[in-house]
N, C-alpha and C. Protein backbone atom coordinates (compact mmCIF):
# COMPACT_ATOMS: atom_id res chain seq x y z
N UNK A 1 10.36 24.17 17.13
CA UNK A 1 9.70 22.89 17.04
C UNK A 1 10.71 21.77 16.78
N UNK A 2 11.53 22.16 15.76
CA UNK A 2 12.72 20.70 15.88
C UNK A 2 13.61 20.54 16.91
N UNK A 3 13.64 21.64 17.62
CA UNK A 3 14.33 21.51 18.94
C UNK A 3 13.65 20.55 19.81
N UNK A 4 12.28 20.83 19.77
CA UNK A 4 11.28 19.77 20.98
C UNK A 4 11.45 18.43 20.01
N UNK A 5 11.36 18.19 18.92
CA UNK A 5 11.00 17.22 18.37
C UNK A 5 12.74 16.35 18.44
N UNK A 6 13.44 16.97 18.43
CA UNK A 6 15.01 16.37 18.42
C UNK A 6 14.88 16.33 20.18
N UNK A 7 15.00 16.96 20.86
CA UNK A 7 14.84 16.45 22.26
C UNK A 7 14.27 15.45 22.92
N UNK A 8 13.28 15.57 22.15
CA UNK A 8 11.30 15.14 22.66
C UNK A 8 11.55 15.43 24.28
N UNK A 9 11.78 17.09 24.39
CA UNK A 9 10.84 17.08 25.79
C UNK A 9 10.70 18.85 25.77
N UNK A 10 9.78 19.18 26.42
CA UNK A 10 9.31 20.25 26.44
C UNK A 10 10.02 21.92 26.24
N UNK A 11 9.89 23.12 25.67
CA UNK A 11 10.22 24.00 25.77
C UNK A 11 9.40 25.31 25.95
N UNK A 12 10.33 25.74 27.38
CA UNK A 12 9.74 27.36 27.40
C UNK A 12 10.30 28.24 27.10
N UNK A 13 9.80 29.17 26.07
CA UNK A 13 9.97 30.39 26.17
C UNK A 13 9.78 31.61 26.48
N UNK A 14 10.16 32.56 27.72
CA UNK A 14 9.47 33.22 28.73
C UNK A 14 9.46 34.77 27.41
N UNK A 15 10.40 34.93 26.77
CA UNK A 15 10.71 36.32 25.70
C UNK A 15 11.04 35.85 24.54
N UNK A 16 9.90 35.49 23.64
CA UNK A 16 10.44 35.36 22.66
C UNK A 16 11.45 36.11 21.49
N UNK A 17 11.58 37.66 21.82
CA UNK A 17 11.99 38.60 21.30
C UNK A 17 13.63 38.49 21.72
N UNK A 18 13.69 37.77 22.69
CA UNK A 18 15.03 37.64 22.98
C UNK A 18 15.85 36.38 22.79
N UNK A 19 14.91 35.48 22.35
CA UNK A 19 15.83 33.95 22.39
C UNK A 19 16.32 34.00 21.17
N UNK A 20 17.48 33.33 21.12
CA UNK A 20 18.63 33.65 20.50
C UNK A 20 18.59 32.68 19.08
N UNK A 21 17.93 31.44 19.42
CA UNK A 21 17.88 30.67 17.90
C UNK A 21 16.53 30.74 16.80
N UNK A 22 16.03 31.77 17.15
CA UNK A 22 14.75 31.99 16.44
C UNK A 22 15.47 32.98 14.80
N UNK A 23 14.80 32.32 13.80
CA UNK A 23 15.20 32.64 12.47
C UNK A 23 14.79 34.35 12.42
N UNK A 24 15.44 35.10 11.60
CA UNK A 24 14.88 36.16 11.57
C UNK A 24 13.38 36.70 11.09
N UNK A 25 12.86 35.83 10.26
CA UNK A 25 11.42 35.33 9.76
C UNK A 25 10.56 34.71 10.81
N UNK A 26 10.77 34.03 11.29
CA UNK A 26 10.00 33.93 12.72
C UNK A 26 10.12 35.19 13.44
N UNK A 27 11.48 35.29 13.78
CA UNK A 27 11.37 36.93 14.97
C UNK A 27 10.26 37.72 14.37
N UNK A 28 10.13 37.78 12.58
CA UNK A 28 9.47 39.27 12.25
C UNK A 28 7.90 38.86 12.47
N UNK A 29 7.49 37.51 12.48
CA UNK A 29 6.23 37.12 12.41
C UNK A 29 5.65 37.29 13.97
N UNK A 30 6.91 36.61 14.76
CA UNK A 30 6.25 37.15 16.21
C UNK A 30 6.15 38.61 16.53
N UNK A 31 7.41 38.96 16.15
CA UNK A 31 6.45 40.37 16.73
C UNK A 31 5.59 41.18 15.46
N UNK A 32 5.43 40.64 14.18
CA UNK A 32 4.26 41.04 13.76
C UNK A 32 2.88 40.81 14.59
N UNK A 33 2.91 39.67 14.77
CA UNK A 33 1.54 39.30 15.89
C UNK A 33 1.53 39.42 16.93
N UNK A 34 2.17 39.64 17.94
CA UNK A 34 2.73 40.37 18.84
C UNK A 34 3.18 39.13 20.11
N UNK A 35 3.33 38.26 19.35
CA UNK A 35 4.09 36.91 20.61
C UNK A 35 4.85 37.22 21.23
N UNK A 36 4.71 37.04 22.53
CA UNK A 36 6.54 37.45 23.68
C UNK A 36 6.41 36.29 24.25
N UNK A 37 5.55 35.17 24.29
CA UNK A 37 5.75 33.77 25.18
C UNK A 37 5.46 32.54 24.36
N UNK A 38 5.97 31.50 24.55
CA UNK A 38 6.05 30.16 23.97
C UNK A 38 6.26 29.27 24.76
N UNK A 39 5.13 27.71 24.68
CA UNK A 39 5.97 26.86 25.49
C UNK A 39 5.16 25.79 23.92
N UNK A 40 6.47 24.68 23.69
CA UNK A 40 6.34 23.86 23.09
C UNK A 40 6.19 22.18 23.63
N UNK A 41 5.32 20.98 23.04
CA UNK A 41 5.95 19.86 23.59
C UNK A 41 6.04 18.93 22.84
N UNK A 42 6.70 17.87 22.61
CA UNK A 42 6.64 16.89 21.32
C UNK A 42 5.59 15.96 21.49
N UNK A 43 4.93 15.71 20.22
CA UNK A 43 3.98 14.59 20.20
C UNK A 43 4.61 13.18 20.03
N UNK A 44 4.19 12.20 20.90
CA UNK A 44 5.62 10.82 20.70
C UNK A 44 4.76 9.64 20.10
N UNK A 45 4.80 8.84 19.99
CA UNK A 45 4.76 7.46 19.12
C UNK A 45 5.81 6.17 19.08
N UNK A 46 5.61 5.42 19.92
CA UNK A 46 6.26 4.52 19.95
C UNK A 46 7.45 5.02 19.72
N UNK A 47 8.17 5.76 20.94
CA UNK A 47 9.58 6.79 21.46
C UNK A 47 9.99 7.24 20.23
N UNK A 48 9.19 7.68 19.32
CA UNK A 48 9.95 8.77 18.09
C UNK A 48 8.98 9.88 18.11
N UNK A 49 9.48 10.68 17.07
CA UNK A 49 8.67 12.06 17.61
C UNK A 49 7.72 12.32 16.39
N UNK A 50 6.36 12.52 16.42
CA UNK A 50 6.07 12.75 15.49
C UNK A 50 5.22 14.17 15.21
N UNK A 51 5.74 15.15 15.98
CA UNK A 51 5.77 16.58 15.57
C UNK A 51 5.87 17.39 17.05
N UNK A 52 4.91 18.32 16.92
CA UNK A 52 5.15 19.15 18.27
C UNK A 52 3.84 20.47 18.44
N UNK A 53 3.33 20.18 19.91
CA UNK A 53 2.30 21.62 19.93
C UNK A 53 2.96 22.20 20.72
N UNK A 54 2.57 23.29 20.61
CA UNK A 54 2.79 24.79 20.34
C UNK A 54 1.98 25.96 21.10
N UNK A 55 1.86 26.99 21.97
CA UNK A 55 0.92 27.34 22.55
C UNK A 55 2.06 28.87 22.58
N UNK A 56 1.79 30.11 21.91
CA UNK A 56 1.97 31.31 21.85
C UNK A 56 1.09 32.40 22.73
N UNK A 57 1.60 33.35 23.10
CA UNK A 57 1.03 34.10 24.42
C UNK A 57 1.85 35.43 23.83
N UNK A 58 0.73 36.44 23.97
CA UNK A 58 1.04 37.63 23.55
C UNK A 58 1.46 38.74 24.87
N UNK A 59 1.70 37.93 26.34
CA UNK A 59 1.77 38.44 27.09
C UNK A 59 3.58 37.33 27.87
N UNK A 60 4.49 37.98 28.31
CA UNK A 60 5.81 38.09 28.22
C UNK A 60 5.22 37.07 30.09
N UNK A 61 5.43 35.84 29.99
CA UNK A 61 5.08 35.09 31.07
C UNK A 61 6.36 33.52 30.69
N UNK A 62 5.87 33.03 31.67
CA UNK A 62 6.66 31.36 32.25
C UNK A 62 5.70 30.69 32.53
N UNK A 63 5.53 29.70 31.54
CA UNK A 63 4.51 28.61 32.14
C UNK A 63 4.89 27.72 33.13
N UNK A 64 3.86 27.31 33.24
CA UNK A 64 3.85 26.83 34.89
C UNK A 64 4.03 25.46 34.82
N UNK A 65 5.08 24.49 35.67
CA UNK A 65 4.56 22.77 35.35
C UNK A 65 3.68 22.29 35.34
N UNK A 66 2.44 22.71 35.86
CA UNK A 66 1.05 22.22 35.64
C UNK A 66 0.59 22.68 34.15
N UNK A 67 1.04 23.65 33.96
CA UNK A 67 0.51 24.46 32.00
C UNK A 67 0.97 23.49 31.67
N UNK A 68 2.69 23.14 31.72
CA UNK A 68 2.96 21.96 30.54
C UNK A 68 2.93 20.69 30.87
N UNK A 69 2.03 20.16 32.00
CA UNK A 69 1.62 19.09 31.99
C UNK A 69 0.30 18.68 31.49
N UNK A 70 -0.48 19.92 31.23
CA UNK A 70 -2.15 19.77 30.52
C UNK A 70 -1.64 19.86 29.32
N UNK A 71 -0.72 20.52 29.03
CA UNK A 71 -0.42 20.79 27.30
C UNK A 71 0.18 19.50 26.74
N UNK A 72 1.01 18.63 28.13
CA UNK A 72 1.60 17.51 27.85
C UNK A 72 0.74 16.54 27.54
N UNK A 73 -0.35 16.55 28.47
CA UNK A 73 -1.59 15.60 28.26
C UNK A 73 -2.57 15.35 26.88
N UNK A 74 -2.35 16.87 26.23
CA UNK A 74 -3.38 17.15 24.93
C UNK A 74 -2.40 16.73 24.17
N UNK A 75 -0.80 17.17 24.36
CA UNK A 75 -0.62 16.63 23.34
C UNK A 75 -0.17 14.47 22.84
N UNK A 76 -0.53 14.35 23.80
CA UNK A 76 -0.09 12.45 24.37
C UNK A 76 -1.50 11.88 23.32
N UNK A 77 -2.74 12.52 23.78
CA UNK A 77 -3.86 12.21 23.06
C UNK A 77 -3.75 12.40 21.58
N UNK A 78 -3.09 13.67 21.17
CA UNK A 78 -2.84 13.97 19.65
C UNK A 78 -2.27 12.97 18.83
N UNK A 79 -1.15 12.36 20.12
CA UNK A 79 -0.09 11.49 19.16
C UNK A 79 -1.08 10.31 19.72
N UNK A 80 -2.28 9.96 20.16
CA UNK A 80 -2.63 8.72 20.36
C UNK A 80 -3.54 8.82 18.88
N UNK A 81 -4.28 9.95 18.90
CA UNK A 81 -4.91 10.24 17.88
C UNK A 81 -4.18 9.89 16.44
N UNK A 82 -3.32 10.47 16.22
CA UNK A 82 -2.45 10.29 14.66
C UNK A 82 -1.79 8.74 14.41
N UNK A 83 -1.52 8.27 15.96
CA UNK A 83 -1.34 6.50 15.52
C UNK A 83 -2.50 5.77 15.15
N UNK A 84 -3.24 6.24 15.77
CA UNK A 84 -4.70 5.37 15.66
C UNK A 84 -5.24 5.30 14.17
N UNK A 85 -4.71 7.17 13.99
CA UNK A 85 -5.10 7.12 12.04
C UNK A 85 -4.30 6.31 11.26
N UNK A 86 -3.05 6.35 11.58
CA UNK A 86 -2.03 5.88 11.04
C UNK A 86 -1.99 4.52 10.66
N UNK A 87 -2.05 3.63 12.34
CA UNK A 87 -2.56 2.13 12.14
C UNK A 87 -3.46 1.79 11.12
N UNK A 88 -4.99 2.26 10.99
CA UNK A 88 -6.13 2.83 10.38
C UNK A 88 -5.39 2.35 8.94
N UNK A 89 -5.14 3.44 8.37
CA UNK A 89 -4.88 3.45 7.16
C UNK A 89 -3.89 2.50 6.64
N UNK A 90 -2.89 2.06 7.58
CA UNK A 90 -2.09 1.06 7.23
C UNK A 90 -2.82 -0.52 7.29
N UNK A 91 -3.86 -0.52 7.82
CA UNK A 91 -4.70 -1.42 8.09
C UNK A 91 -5.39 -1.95 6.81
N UNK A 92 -5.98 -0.36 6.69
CA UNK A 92 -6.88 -0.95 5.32
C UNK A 92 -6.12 -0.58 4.07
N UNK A 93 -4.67 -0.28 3.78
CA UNK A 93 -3.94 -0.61 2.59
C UNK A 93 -3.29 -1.84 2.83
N UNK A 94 -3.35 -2.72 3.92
CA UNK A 94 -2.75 -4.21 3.68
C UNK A 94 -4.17 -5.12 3.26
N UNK A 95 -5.37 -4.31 3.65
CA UNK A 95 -6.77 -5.25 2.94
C UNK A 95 -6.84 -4.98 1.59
N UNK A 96 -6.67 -3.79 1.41
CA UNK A 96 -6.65 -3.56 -0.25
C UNK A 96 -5.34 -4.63 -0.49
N UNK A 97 -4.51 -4.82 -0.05
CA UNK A 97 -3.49 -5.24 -0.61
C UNK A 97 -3.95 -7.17 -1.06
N UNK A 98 -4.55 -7.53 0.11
CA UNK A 98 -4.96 -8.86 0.52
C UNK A 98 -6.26 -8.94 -0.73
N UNK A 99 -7.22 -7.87 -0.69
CA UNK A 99 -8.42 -8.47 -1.30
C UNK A 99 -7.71 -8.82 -2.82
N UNK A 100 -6.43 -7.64 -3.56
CA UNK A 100 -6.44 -7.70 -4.68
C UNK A 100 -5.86 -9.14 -4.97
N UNK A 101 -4.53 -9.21 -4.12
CA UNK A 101 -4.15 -10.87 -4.43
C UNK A 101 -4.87 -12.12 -4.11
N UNK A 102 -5.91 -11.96 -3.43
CA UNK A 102 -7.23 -12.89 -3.40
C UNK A 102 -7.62 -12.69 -4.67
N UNK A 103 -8.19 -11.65 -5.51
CA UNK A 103 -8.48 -11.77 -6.51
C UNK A 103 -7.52 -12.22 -7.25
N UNK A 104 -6.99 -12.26 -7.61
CA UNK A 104 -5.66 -12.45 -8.76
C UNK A 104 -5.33 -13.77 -8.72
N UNK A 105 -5.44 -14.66 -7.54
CA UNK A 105 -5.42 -15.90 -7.16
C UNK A 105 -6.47 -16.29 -7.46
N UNK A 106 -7.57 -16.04 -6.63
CA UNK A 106 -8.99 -16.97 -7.52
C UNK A 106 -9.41 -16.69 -9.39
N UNK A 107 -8.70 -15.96 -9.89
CA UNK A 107 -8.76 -15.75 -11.81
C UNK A 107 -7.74 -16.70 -11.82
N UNK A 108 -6.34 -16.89 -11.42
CA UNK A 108 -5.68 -17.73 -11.64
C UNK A 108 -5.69 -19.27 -12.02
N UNK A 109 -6.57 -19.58 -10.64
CA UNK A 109 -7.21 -20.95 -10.57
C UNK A 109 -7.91 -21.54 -11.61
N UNK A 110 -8.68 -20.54 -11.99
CA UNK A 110 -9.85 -20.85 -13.34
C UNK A 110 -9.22 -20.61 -14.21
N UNK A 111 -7.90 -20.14 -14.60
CA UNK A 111 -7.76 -19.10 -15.99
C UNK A 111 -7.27 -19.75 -17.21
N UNK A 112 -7.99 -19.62 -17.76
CA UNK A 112 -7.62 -20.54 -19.41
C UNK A 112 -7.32 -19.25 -20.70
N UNK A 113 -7.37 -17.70 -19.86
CA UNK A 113 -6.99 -16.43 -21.00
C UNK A 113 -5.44 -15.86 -20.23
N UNK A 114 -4.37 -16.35 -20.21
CA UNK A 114 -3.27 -16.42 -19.61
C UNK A 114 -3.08 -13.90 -19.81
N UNK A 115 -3.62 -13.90 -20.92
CA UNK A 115 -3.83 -12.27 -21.52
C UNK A 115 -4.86 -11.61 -20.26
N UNK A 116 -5.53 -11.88 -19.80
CA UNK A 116 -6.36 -11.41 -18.91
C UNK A 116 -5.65 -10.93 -17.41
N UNK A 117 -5.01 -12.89 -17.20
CA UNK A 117 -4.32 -12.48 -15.77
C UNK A 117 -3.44 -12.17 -15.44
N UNK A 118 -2.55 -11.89 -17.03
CA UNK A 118 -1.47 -10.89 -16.90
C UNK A 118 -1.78 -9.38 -16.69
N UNK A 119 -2.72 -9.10 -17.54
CA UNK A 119 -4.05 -7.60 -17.23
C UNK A 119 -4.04 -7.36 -16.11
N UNK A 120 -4.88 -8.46 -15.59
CA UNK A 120 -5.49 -7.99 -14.14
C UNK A 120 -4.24 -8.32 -12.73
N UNK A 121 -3.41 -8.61 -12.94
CA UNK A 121 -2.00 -8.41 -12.50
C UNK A 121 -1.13 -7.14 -12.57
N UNK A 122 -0.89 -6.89 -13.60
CA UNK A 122 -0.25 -5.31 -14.19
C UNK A 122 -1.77 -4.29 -13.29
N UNK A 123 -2.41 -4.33 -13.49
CA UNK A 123 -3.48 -3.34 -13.23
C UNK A 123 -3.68 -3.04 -11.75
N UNK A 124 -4.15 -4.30 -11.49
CA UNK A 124 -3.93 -4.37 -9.67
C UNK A 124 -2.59 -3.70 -8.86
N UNK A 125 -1.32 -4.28 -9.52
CA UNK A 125 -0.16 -4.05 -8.70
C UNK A 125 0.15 -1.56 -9.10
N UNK A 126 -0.45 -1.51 -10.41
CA UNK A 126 -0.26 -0.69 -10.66
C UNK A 126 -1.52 0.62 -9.90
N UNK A 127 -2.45 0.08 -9.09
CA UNK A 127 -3.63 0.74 -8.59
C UNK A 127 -2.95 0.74 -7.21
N UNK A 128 -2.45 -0.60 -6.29
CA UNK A 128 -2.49 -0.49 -5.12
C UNK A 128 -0.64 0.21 -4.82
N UNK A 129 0.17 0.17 -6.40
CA UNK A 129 1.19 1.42 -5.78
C UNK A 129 0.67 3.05 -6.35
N UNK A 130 -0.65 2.83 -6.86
CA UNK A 130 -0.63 4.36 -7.22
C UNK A 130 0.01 5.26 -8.20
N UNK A 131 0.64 3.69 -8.99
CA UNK A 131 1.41 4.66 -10.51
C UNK A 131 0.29 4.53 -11.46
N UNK A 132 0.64 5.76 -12.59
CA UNK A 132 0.12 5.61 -13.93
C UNK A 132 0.29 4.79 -14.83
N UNK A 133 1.16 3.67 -15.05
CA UNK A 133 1.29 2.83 -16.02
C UNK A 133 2.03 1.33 -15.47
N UNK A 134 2.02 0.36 -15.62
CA UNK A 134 2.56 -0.91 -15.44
C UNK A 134 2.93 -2.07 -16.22
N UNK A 135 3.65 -2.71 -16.84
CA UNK A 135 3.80 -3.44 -17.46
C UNK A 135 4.58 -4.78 -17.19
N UNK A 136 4.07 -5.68 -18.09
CA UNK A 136 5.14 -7.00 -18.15
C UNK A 136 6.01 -7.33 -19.09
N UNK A 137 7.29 -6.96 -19.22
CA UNK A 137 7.63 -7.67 -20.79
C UNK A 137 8.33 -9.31 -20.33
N UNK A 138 8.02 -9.91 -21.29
CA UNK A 138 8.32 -11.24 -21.70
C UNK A 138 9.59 -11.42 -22.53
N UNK A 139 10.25 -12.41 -22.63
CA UNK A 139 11.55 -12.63 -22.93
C UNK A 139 10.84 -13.66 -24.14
N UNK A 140 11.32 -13.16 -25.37
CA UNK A 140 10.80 -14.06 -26.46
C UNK A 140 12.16 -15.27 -26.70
């Protein structure tokens, strides 16, 4: 898999029992399960790689350019799929990010307990990085 993913382009393997850079822990797992074929392809993302499928065959074959062009296809959707999450979530941690300093700005405006919107400052910044504790010290 880091081979496809350092390449980003496809790999076959017609014997797996015989290719030469497979760890000895892999070798014992394939032929525990009885794999003799592999073809791999990288999943891409804006030209970086962001992993790789995989398709094992217990029967000692060569896939075909049409195999790894359907496998190429499922996997194009995968990586359309995982940006889409990706965007997604980066989306709605810049709204969390936006609603909290909207808040923190409109207490500001009104704020006559200077103790509060230092609170709700420390608290906010400490929720939207996800640590356990936050603080301000002051220079007396």
């Amino acid at each position: 898999m880091g081979h496809v993913m350092a390449t980003k382009k496809p790999l076959i393997i017609e014997e797996i029992q015989e290719w030469e850079f497979k760890s000895t822990e892999t070798r014992a797992l394939n032929r525990e399960y009885g794999f003799r074929s592999a073809v791999a392809v990288p999943l891409l993302a804006n030209g970086g790689p962001l992993g790789a499928l995989g398709l094992m065959d217990t029967r000692v074959r060569r896939f075909t350019e049409d195999e790894v062009s359907l496998l190429t296809a499922f996997a194009d959707q995968a990586s359309l799929a995982l940006e889409k999450a990706r965007l997604l979530n980066e989306a709605e941690r810049e709204k969390e990010r936006s609603d909290a300093l909207y808040r923190v700005s409109n207490l500001l405006a009104g704020a006559h307990d200077t103790g509060a919107v230092l609170d709700l400052i420390v608290n906010e910044a400490a929720r939207l990085l996800g640590t356990d504790s936050a603080f301000i010290r002051l220079l007396e």
